[in-house]
C-alpha atoms as a PDB file:
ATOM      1  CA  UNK A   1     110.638 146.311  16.249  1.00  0.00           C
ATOM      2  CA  UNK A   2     111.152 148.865  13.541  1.00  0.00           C
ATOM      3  CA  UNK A   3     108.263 149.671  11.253  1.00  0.00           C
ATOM      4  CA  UNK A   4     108.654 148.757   7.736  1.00  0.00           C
ATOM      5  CA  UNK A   5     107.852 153.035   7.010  1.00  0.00           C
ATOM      6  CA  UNK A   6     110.657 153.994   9.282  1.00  0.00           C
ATOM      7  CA  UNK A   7     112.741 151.636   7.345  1.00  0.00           C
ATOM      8  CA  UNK A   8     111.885 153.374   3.769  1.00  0.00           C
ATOM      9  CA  UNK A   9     112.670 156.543   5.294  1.00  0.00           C
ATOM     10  CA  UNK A  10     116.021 155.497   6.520  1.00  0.00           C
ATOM     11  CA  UNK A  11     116.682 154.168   3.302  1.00  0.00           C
ATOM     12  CA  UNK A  12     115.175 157.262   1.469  1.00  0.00           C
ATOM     13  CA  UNK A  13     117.023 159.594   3.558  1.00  0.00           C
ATOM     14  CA  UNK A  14     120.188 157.525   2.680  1.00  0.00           C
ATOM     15  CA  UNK A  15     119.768 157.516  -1.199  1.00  0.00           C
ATOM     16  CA  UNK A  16     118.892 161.339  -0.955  1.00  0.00           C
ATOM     17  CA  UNK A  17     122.201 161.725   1.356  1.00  0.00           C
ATOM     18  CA  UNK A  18     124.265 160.029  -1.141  1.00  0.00           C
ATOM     19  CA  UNK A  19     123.147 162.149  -4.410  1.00  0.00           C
ATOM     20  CA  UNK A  20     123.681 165.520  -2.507  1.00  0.00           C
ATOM     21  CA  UNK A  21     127.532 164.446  -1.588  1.00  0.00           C
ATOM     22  CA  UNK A  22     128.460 163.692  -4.876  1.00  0.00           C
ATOM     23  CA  UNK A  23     128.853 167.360  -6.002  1.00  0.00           C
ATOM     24  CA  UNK A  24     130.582 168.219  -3.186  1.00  0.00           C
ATOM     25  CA  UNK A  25     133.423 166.221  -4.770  1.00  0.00           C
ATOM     26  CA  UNK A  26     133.726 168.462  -7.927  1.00  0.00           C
ATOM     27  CA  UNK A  27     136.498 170.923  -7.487  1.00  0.00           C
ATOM     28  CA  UNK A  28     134.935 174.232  -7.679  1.00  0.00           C
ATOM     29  CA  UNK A  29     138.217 176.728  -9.157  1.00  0.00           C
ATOM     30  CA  UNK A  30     137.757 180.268  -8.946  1.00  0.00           C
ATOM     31  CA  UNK A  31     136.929 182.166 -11.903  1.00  0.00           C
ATOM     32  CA  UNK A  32     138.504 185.705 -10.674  1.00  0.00           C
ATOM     33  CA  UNK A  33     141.109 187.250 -13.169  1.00  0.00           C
ATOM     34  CA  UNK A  34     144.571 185.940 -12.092  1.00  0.00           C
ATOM     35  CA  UNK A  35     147.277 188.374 -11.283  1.00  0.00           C
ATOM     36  CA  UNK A  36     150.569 188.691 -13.328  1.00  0.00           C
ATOM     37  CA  UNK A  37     153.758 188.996 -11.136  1.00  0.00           C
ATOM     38  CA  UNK A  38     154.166 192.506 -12.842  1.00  0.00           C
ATOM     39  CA  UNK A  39     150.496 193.524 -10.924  1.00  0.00           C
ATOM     40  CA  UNK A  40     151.384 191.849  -7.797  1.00  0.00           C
ATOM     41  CA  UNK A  41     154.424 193.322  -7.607  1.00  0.00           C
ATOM     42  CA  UNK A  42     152.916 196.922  -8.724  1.00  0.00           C
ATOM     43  CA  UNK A  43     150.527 196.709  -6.362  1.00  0.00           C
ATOM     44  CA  UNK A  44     152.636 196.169  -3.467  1.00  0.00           C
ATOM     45  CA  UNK A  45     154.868 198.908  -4.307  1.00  0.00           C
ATOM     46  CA  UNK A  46     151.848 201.037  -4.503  1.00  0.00           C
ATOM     47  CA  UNK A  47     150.546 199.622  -1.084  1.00  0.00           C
ATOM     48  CA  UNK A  48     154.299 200.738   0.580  1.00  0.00           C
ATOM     49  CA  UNK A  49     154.717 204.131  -1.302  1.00  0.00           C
ATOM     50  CA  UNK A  50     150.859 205.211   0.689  1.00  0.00           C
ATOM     51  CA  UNK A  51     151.805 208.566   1.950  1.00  0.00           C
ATOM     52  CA  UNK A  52     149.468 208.304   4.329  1.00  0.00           C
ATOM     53  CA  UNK A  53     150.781 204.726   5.494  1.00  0.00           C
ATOM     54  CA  UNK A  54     151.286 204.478   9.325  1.00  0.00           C
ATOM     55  CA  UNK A  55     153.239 201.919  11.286  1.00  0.00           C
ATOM     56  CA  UNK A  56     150.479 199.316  11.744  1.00  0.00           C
ATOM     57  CA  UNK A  57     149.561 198.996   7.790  1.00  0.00           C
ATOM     58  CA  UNK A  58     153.358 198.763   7.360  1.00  0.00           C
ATOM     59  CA  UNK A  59     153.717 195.689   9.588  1.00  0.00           C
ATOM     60  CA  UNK A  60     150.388 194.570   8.168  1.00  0.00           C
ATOM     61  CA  UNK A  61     151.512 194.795   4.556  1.00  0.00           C
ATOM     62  CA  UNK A  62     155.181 193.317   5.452  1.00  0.00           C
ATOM     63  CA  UNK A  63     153.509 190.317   7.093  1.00  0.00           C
ATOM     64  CA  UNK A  64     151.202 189.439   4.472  1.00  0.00           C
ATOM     65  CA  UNK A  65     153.432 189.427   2.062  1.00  0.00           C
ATOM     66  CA  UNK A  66     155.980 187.242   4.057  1.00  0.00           C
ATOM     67  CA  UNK A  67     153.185 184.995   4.209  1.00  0.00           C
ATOM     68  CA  UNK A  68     152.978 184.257   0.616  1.00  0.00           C
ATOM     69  CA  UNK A  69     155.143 181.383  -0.898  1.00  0.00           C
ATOM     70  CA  UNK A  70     157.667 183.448  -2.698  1.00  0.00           C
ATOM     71  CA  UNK A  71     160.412 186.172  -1.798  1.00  0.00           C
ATOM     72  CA  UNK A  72     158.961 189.564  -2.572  1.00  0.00           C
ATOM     73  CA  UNK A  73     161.333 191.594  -5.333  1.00  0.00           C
ATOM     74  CA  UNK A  74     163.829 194.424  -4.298  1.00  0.00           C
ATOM     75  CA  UNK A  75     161.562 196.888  -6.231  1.00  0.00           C
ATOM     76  CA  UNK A  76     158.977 195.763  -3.557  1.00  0.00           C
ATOM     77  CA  UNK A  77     161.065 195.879  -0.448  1.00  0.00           C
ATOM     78  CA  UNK A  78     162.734 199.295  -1.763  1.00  0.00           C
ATOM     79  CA  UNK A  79     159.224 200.671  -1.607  1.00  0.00           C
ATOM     80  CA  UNK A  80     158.736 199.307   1.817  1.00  0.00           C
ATOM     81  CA  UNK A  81     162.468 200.356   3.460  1.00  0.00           C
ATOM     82  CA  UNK A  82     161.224 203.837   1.849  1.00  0.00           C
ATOM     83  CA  UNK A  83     158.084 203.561   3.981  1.00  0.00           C
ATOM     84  CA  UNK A  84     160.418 202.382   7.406  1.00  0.00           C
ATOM     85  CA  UNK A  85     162.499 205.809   6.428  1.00  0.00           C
ATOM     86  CA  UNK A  86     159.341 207.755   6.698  1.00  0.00           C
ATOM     87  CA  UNK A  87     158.282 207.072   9.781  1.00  0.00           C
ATOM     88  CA  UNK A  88     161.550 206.611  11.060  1.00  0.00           C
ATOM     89  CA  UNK A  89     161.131 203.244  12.040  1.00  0.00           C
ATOM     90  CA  UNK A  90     165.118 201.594  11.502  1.00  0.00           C
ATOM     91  CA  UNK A  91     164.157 198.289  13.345  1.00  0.00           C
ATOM     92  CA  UNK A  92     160.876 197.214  11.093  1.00  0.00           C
ATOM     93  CA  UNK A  93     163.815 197.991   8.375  1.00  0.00           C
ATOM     94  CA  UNK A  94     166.101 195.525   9.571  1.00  0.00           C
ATOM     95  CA  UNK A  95     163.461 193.324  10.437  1.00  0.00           C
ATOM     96  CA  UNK A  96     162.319 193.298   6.758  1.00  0.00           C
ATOM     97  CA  UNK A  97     165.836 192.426   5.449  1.00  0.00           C
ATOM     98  CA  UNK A  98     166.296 189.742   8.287  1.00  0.00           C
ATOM     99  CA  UNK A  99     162.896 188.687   6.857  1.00  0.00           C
ATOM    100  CA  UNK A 100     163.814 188.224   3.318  1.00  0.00           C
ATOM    101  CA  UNK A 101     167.197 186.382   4.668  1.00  0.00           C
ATOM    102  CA  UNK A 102     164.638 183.634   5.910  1.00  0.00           C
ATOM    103  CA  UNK A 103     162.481 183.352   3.301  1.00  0.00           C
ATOM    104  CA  UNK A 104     165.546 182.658   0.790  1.00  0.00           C
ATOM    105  CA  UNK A 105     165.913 179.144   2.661  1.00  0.00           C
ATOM    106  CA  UNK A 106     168.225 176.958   1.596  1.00  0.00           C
ATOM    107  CA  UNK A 107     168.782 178.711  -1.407  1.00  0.00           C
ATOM    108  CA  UNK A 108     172.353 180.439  -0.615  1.00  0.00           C
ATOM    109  CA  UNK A 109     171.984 182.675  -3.958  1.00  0.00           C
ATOM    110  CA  UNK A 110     168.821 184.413  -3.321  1.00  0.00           C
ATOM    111  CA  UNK A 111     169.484 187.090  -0.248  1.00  0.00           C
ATOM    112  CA  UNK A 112     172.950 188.504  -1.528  1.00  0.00           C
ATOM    113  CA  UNK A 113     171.076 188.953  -4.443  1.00  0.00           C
ATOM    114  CA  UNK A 114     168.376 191.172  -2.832  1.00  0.00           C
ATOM    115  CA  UNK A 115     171.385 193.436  -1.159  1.00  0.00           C
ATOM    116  CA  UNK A 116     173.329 193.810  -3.872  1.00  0.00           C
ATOM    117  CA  UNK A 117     170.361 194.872  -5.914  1.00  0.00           C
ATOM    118  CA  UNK A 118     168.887 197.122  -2.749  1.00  0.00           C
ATOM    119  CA  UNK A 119     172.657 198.546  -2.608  1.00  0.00           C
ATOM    120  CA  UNK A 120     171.537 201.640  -4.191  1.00  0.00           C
ATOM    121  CA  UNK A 121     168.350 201.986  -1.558  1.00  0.00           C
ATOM    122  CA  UNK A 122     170.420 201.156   1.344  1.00  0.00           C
ATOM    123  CA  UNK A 123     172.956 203.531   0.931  1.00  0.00           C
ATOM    124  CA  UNK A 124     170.429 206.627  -0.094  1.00  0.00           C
ATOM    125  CA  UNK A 125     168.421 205.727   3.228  1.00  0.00           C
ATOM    126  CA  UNK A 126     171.333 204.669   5.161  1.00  0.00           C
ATOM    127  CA  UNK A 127     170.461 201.274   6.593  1.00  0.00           C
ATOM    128  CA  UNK A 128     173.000 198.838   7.238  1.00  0.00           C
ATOM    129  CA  UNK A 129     172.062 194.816   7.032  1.00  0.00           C
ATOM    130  CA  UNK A 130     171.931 193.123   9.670  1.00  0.00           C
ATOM    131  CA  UNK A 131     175.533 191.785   8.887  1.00  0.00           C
ATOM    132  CA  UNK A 132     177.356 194.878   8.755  1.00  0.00           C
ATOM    133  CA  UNK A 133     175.328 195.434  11.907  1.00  0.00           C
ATOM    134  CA  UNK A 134     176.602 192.365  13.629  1.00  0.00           C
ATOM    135  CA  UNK A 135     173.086 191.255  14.232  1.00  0.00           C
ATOM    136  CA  UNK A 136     173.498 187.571  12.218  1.00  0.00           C
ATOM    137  CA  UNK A 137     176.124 186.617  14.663  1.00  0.00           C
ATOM    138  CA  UNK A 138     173.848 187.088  17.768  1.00  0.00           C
END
């Protein structure tokens, strides 16, 4: 038979349990400085136009931002096709146009969009989309 101590504990331990759990339920929203698309997208060109900036941080850089819920600007992926032509790397430049081709979704508008506006970058570096390249047919 239980002890009529172990059962105030229990029941203690319970009421104790049940004021330290109702905090946790309080959203907690961070209180860092929120970033305007004009920094985010500054600071990306920045990150692509490193000098310095070697294969692996390109890759790095192009598949974080992929990862984030948006489709990154042409000034953005201008800097980064600028980066691809300096280390001579023509397939992570394809790969980033193929890239922003799936991130545009559903949403027809949005990829011819980026080329027409990269035009200018595409024909000074002289990469070809993966269209005129044949590659969207594969």
């Amino acid at each position: 038979m239980i002890s009529a101590a172990v059962l105030r504990a229990v029941a203690s331990l319970t009421r104790a349990r049940a004021a330290h759990t109702a905090p946790l339920a309080v959203r907690c929203f961070s209180h860092a400085k929120v970033e305007t698309d004009e920094e985010f997208d500054s600071r990306w060109v920045t990150y692509f136009s490193k000098p310095d900036l070697d294969a692996w941080e390109l890759r790095k850089g192009m598949n974080t931002l992929i990862g984030y819920d948006l489709v990154p600007e042409p000034k953005i992926l201008a800097s980064a096709l600028r980066a691809c032509r300096r280390l001579d790397d023509l397939a992570s430049a394809i790969r980033i146009l193929e890239a922003v081709k799936d991130k545009s979704g559903p949403h027809q508008e949005i990829y011819p969009y980026v080329i027409q506006e990269l035009g200018p970058t595409l024909q000074e570096l002289g990469i070809s989309t993966p269209e005129e390249l044949g590659i969207h047919t594969v």
